[in-house]
N, C-alpha and C. Protein backbone atom coordinates (compact mmCIF):
# COMPACT_ATOMS: atom_id res chain seq x y z
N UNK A 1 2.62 -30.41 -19.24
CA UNK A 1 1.74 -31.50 -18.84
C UNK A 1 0.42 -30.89 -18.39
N UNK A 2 -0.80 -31.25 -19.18
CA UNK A 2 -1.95 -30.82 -18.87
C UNK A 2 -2.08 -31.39 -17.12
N UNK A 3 -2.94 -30.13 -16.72
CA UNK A 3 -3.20 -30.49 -15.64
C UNK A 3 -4.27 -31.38 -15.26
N UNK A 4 -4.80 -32.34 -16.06
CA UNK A 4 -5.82 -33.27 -16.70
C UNK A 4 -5.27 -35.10 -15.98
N UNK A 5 -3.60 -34.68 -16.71
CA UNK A 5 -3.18 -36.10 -17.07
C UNK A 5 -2.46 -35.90 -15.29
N UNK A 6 -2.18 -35.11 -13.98
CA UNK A 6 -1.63 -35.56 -12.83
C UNK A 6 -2.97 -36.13 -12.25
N UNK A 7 -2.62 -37.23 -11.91
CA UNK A 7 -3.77 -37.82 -11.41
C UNK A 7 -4.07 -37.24 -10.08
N UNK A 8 -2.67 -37.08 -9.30
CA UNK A 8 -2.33 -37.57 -7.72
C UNK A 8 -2.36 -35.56 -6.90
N UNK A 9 -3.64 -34.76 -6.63
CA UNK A 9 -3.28 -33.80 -5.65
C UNK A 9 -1.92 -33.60 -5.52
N UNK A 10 -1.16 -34.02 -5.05
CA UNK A 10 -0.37 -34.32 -3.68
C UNK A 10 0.63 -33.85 -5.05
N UNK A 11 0.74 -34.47 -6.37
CA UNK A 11 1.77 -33.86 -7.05
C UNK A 11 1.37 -33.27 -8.06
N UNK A 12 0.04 -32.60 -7.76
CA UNK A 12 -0.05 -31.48 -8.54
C UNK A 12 0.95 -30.26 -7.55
N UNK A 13 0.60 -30.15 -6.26
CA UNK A 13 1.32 -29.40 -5.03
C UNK A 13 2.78 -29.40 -5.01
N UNK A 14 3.53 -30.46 -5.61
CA UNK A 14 4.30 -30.54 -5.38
C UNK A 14 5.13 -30.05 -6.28
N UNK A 15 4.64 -30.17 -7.70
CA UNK A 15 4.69 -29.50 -8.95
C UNK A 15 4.99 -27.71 -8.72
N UNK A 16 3.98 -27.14 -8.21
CA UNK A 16 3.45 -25.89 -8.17
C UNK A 16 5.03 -25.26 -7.34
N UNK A 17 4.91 -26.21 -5.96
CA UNK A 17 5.58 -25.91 -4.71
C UNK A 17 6.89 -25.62 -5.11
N UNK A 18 7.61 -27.12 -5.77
CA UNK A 18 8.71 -27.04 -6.20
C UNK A 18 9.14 -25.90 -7.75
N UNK A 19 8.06 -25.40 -8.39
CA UNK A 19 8.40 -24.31 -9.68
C UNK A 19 8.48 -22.86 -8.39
N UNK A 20 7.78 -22.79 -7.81
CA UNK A 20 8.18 -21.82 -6.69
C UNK A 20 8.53 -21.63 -6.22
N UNK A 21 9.66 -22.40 -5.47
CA UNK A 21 10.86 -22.84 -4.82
C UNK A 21 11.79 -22.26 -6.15
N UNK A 22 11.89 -22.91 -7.07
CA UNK A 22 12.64 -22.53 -7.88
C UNK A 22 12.93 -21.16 -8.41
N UNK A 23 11.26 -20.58 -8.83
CA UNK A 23 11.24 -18.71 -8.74
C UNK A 23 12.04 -17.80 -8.07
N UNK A 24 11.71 -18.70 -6.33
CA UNK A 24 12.35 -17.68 -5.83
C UNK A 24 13.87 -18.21 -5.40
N UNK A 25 14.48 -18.90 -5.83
CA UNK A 25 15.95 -19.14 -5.62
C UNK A 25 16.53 -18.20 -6.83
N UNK A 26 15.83 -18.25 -8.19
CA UNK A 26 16.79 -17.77 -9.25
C UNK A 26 16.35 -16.05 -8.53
N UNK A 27 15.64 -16.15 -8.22
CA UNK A 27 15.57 -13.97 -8.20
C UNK A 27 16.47 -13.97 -6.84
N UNK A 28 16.32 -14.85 -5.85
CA UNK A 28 17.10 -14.28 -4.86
C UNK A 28 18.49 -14.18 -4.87
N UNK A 29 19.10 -15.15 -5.60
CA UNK A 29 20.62 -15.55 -6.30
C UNK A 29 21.02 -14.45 -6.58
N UNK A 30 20.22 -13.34 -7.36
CA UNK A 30 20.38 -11.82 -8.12
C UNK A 30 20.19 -10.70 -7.03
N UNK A 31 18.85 -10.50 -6.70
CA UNK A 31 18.76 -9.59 -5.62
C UNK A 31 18.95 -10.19 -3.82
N UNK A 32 19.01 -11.41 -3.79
CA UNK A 32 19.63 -11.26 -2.03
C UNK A 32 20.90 -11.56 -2.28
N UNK A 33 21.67 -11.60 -2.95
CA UNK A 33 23.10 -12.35 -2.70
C UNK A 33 24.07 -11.03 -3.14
N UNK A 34 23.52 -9.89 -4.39
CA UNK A 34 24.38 -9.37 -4.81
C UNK A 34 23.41 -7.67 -4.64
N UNK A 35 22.16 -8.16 -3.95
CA UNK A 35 21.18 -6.54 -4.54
C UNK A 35 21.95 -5.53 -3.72
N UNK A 36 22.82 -5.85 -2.42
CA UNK A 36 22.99 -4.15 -1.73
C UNK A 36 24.71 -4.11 -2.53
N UNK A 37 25.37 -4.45 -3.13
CA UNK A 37 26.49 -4.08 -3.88
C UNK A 37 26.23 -3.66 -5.07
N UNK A 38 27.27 -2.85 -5.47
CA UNK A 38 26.90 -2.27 -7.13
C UNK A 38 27.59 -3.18 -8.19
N UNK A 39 27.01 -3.07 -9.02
CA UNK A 39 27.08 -4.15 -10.14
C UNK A 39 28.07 -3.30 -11.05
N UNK A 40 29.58 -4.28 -11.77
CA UNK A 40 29.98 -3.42 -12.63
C UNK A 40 29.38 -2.92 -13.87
N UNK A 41 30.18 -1.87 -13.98
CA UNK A 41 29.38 -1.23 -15.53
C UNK A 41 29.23 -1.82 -16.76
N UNK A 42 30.16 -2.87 -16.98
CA UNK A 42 29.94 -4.41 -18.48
C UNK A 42 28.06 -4.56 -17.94
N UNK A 43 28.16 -5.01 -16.56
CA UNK A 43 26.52 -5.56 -16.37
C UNK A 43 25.68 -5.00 -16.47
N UNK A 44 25.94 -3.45 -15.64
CA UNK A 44 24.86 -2.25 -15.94
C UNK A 44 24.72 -1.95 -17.52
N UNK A 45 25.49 -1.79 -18.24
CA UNK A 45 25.42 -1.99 -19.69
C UNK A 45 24.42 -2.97 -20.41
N UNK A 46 24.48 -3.94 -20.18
CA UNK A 46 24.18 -5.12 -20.74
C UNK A 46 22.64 -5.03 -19.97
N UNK A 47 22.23 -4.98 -18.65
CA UNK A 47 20.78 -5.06 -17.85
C UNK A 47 20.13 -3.96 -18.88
N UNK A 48 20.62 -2.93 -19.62
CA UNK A 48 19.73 -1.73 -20.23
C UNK A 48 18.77 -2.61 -21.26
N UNK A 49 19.48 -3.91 -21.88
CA UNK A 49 18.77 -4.36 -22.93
C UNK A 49 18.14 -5.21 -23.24
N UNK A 50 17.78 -5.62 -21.63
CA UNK A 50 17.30 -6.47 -20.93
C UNK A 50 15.31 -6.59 -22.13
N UNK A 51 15.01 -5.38 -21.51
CA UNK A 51 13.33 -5.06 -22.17
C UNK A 51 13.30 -5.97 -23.95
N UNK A 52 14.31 -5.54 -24.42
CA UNK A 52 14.64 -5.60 -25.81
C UNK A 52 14.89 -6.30 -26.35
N UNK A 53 15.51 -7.67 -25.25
CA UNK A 53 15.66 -8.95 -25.61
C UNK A 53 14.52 -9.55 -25.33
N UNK A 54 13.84 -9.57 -24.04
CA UNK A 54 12.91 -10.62 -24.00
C UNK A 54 11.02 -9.86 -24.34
N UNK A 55 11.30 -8.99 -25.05
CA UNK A 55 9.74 -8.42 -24.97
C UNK A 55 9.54 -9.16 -26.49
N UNK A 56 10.54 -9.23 -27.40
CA UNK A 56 10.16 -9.38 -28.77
C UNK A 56 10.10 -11.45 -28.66
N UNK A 57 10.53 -11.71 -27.78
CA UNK A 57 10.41 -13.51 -27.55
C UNK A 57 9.10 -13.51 -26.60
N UNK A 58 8.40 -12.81 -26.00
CA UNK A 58 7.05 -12.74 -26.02
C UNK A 58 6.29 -12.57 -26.70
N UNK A 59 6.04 -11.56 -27.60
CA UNK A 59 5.56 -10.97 -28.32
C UNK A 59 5.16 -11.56 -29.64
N UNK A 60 6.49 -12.28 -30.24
CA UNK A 60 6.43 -12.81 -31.50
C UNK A 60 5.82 -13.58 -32.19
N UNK A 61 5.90 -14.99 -31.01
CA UNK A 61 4.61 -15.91 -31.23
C UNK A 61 3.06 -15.65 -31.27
N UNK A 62 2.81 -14.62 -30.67
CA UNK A 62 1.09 -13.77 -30.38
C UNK A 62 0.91 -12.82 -31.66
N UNK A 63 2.16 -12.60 -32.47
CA UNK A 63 1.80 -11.36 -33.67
C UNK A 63 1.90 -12.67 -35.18
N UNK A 64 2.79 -13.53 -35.08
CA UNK A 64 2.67 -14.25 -36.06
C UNK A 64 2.03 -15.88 -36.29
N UNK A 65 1.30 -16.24 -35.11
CA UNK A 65 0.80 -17.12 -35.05
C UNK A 65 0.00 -17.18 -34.07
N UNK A 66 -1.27 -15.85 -34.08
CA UNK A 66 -2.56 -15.48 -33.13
C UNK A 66 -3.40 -16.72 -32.87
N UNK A 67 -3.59 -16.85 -31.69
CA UNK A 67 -4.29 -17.62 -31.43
C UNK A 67 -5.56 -17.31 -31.72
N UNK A 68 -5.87 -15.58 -31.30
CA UNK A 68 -7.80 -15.06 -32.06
C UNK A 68 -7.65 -15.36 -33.49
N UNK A 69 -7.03 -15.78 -34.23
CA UNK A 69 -6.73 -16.38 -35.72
C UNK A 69 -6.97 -18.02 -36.45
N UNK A 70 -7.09 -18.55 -34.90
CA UNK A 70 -6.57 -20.19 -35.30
C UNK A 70 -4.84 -20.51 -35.86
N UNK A 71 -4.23 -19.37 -35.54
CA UNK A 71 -2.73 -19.60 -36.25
C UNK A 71 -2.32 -19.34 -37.35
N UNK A 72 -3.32 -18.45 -37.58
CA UNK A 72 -3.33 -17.63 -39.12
C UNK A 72 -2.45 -16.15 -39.17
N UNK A 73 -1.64 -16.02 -39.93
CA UNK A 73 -1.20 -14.66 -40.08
C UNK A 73 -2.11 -13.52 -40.22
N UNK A 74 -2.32 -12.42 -39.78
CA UNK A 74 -3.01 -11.38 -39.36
C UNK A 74 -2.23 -10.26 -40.24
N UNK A 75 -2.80 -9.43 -41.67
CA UNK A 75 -2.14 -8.22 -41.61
C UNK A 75 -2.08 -7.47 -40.86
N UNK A 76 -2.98 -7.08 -39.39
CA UNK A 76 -3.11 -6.09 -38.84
C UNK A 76 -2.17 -6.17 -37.76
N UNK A 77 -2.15 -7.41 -37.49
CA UNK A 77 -0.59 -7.74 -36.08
C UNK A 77 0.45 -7.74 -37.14
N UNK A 78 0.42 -7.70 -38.10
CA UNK A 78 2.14 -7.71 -39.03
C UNK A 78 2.28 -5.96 -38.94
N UNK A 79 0.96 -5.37 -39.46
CA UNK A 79 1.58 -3.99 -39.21
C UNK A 79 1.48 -3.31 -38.71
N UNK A 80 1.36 -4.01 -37.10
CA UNK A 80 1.37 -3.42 -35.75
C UNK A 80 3.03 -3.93 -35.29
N UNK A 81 3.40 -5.20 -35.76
CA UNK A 81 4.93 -5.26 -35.69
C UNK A 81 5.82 -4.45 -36.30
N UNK A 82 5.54 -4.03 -37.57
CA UNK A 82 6.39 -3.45 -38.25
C UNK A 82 6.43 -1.90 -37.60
N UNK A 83 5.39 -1.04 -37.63
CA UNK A 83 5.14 0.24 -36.79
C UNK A 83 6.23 0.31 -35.26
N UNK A 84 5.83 -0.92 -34.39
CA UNK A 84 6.19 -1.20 -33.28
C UNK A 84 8.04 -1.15 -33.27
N UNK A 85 8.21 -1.61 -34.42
CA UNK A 85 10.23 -1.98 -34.32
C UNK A 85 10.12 -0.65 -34.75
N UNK A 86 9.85 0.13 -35.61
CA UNK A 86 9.97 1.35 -36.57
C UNK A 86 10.05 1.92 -35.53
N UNK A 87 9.03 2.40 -34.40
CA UNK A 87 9.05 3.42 -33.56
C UNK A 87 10.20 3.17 -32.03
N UNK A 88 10.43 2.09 -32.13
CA UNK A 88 11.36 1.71 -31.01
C UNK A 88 13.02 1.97 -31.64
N UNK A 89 12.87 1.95 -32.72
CA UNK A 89 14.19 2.49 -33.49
C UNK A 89 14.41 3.69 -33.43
N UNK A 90 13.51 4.01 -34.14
CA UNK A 90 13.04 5.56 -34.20
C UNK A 90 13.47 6.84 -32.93
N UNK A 91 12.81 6.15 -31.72
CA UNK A 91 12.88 6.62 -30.07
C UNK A 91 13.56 6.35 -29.38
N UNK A 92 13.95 5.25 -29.57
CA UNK A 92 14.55 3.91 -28.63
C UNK A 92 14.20 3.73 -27.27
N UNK A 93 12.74 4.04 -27.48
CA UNK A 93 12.44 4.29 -26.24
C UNK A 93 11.02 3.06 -25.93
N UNK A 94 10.85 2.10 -25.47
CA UNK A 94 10.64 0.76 -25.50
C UNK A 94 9.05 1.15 -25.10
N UNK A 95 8.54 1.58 -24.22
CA UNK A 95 7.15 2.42 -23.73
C UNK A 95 6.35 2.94 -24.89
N UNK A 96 6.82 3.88 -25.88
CA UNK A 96 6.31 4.45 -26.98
C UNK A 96 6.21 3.30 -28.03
N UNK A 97 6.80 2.42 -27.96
CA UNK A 97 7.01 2.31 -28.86
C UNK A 97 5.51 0.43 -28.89
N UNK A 98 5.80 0.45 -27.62
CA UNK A 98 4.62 -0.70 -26.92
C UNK A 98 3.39 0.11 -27.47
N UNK A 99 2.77 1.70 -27.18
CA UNK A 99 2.29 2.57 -27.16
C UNK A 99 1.49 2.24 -28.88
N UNK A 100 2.80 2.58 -29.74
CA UNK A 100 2.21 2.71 -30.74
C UNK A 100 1.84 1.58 -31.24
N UNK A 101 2.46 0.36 -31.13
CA UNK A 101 2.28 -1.03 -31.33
C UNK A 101 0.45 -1.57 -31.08
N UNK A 102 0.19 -0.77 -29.98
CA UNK A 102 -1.16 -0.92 -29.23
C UNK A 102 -1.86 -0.28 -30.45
N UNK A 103 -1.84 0.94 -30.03
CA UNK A 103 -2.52 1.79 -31.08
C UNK A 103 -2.73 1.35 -32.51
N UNK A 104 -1.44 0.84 -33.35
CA UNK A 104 -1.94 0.19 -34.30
C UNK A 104 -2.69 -0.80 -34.62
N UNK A 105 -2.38 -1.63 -33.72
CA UNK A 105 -3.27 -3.01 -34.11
C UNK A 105 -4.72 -2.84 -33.56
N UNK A 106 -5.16 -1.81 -32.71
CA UNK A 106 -6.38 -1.51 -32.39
C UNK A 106 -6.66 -1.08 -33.57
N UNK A 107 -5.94 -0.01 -34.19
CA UNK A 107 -6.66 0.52 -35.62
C UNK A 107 -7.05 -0.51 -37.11
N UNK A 108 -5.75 -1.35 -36.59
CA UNK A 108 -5.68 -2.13 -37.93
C UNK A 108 -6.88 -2.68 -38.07
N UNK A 109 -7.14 -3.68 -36.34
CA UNK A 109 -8.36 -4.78 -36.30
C UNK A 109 -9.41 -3.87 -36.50
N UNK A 110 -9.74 -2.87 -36.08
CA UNK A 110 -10.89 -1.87 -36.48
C UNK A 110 -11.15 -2.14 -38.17
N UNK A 111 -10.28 -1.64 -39.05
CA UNK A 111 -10.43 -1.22 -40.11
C UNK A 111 -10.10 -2.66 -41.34
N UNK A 112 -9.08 -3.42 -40.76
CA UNK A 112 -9.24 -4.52 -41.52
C UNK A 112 -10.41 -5.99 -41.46
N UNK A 113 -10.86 -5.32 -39.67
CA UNK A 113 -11.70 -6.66 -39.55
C UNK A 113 -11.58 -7.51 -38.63
């Protein structure tokens, strides 16, 4: 909801108040309820792949439907994606692989335009 169409202050505040209320119930649920005990190893397992799941559901919509594009496909964000999975495979190391992702599409937009 654009912030256009709340007419009323009072629930724009209340809007804000209550998504923040909410922020911090889901993190505290995790770290105040369970942060000074150790977590079994199924979870510690599973938290490693945490980066890996949600970086590419960020990411995806901004490489295949750029907004600096009008919503146009970009060769240079396609083969800054493709580089980007290649080198995270490659390393498995999620940093380098952001790293080279950067690096390419700086080069690409350089050289393609």
């Amino acid at each position: 909801m654009p912030v256009e169409a709340i007419a009323d202050k009072g629930q724009l505040w209340t809007i804000i108040l209550g998504l923040g209320l909410g922020t911090y119930l889901l993190r505290f649920s995790f770290l105040g309820l369970i942060g000074n005990r150790s977590l079994p190893p199924v979870v510690l397992r599973m938290l490693r792949y945490t980066p890996m799941a949600v970086i590419p559901g960020l990411v995806a919509p901004a490489a295949v439907w750029p907004a600096a594009t009008g919503g146009e496909t970009d060769p240079a964000r396609l083969i800054a994606v493709v580089v980007t999975v290649l080198v995270g495979i490659r390393t498995r190391n999620t940093l380098w692989a952001m790293v080279a992702g950067a690096v390419t599409l700086g080069l690409g937009l350089w050289a393609l335009g």
